[in-house]
C-alpha atoms as a PDB file:
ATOM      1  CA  UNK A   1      -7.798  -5.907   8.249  1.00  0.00           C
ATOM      2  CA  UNK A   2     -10.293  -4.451   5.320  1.00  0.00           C
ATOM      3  CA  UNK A   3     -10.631  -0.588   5.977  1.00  0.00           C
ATOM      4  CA  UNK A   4     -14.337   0.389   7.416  1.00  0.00           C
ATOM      5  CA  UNK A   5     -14.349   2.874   4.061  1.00  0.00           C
ATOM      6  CA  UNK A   6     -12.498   4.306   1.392  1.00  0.00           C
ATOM      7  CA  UNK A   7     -13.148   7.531  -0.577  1.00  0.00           C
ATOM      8  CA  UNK A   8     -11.573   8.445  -3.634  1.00  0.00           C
ATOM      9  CA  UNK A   9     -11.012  12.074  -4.756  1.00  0.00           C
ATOM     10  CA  UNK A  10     -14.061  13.930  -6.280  1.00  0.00           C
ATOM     11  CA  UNK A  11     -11.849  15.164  -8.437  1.00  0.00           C
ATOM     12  CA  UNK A  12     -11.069  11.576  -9.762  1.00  0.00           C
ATOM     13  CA  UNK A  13     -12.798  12.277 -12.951  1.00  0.00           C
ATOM     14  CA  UNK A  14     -10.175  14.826 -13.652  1.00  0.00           C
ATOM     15  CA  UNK A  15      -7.289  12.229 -14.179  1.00  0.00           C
ATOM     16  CA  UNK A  16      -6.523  11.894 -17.432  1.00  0.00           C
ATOM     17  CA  UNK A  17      -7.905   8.945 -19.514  1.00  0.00           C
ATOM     18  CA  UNK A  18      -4.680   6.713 -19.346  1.00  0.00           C
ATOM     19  CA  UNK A  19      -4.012   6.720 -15.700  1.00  0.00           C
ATOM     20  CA  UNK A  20      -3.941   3.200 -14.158  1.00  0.00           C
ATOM     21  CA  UNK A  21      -5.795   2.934 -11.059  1.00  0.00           C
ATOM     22  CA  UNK A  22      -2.207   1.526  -9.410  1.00  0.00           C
ATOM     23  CA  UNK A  23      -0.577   4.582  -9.371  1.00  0.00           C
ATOM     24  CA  UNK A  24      -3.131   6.736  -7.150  1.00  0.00           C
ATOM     25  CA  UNK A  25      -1.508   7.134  -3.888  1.00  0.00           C
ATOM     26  CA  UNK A  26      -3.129   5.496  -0.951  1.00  0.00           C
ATOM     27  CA  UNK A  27      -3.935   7.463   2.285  1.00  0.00           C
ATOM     28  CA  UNK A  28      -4.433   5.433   5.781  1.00  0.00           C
ATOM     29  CA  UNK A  29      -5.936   7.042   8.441  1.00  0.00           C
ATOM     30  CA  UNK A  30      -5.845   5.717  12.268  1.00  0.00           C
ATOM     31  CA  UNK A  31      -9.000   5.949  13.758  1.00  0.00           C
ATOM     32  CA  UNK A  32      -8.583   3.060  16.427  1.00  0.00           C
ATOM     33  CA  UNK A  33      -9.600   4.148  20.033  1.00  0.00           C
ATOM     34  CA  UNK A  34      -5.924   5.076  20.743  1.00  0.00           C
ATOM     35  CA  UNK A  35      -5.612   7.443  17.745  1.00  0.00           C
ATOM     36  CA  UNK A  36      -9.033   8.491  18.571  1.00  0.00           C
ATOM     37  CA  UNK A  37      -8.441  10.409  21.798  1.00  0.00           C
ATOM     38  CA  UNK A  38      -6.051  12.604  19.902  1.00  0.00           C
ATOM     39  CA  UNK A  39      -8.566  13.807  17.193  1.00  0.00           C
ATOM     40  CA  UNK A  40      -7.574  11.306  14.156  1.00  0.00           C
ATOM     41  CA  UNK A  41     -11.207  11.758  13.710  1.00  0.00           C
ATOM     42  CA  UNK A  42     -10.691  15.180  12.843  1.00  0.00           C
ATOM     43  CA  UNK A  43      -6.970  14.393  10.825  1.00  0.00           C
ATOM     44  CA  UNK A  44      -9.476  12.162   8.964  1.00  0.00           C
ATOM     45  CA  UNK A  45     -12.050  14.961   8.158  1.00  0.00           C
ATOM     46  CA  UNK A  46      -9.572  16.939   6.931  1.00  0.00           C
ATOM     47  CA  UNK A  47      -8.196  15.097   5.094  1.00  0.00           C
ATOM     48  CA  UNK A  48     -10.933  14.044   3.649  1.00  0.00           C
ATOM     49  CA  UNK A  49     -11.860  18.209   2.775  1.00  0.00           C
ATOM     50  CA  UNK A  50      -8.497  18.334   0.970  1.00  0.00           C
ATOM     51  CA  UNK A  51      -7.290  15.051  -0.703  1.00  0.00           C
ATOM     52  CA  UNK A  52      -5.552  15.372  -4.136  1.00  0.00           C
ATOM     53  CA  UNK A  53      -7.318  13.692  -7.172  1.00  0.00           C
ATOM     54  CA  UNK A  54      -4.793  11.065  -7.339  1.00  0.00           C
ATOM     55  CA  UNK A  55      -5.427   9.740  -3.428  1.00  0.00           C
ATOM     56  CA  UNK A  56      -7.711   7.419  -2.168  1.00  0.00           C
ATOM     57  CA  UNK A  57      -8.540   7.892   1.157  1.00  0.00           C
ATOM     58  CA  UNK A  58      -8.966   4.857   3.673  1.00  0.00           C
ATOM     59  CA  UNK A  59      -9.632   4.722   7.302  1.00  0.00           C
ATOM     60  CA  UNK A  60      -9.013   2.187   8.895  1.00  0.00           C
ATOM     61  CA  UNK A  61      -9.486   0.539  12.500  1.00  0.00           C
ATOM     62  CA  UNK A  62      -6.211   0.382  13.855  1.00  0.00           C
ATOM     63  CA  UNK A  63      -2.572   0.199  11.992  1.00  0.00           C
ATOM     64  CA  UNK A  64      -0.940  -1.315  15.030  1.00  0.00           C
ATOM     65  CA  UNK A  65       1.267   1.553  16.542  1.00  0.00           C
ATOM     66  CA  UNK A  66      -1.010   2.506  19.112  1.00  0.00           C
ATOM     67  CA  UNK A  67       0.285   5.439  21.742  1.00  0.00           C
ATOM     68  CA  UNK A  68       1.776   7.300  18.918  1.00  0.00           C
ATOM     69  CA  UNK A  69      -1.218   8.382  16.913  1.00  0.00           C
ATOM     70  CA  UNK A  70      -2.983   9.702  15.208  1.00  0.00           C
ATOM     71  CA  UNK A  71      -1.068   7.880  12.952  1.00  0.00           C
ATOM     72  CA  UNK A  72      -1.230   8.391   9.196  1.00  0.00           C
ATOM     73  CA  UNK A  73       0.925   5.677   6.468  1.00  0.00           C
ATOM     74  CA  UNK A  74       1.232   7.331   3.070  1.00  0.00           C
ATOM     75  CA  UNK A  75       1.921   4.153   0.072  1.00  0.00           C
ATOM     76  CA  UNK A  76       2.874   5.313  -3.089  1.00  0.00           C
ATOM     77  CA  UNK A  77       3.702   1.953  -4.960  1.00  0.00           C
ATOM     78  CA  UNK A  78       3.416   0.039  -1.970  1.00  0.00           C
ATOM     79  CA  UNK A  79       6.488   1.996  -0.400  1.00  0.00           C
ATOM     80  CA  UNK A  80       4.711   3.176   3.044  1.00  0.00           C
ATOM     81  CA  UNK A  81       5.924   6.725   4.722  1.00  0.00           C
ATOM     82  CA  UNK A  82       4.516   7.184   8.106  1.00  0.00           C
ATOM     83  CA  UNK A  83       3.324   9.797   9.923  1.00  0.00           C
ATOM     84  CA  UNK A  84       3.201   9.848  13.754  1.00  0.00           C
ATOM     85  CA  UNK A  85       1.259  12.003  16.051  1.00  0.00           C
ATOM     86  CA  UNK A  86      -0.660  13.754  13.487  1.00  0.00           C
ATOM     87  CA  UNK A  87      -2.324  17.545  14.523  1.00  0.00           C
ATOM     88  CA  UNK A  88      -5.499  18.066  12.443  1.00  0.00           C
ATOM     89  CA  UNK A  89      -3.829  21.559  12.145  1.00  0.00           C
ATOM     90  CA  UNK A  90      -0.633  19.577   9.933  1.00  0.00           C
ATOM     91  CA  UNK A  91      -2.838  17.997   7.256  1.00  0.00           C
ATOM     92  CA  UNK A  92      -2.353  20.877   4.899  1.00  0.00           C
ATOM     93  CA  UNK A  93       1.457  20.794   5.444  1.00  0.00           C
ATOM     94  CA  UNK A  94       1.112  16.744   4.535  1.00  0.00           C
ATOM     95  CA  UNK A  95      -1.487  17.313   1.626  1.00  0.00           C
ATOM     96  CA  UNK A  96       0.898  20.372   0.092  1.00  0.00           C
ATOM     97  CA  UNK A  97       4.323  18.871   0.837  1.00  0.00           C
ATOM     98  CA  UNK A  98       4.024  15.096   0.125  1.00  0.00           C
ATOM     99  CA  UNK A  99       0.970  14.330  -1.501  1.00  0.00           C
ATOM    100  CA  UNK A 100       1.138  17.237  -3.902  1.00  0.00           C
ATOM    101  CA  UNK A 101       5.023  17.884  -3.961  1.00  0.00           C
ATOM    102  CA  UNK A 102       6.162  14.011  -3.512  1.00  0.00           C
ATOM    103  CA  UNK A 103       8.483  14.770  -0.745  1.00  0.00           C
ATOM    104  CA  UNK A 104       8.091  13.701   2.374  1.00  0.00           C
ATOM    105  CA  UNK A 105       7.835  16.007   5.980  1.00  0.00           C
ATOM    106  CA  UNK A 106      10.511  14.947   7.448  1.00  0.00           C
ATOM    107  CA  UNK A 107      10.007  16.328  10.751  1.00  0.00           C
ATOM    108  CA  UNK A 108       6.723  14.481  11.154  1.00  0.00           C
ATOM    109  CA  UNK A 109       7.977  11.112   9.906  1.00  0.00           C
ATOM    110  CA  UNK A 110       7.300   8.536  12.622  1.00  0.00           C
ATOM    111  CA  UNK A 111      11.269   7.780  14.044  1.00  0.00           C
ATOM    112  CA  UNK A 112      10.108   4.233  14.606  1.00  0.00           C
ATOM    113  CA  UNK A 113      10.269   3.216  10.538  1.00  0.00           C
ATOM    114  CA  UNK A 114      12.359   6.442   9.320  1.00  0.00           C
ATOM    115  CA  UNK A 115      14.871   7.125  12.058  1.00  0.00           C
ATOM    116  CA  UNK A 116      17.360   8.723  10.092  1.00  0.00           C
ATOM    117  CA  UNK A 117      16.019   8.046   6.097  1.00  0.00           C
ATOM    118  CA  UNK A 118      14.259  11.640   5.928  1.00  0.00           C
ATOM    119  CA  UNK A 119      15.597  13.705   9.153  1.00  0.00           C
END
């Protein structure tokens, strides 16, 4: 399924020069119906307010885990790291900790993929 958008970073242009384009960091965010009764519209803003230079943003329909959202997959080299019942409140905590600091928060990793890699 093609996303509905994607945003990259304003910052972007502060990358330096010899950057490839494959190692930004991709961002999904959930905003099928399901995830959308539990604000992913609102995860998504935020986001979208605080997303590193080296992220590009992407929401997206529905990523198929629906009941658990707002759901939010992290690939970094096409290694995904979910994120399961996402508070719009716990997007700094995911922007800080893994998109800034590389290491994922383990006690919001979705137990479905990760059940005991990061806990």
């Amino acid at each position: 399924m093609e996303p509905e958008w994607r945003l990259r970073s304003q910052n972007i242009d502060r990358l330096p020069k010899n950057t490839p384009d494959s190692k930004l960091q991709k961002l999904l965010v959930c905003l099928g119906r399901s995830c959308r009764k539990y604000n992913s519209e609102q995860v998504f803003n935020n986001f979208k307010r605080n997303v590193p230079p080296n992220t590009e943003l992407i929401s997206i329909g529905c990523l198929g885990q629906c009941g658990n959202g707002p759901m939010v997959l992290v690939e970094v080299k096409s290694k995904p790291i979910w994120y399961s019942e996402v508070h719009p409140d716990e997007v700094a905590t995911i922007v800080k900790q893994h998109l800034i600091g590389k290491s994922p928060v383990k006690k919001m990793l979705y137990p479905k993929f990760h059940p005991q890699k990061y806990q």
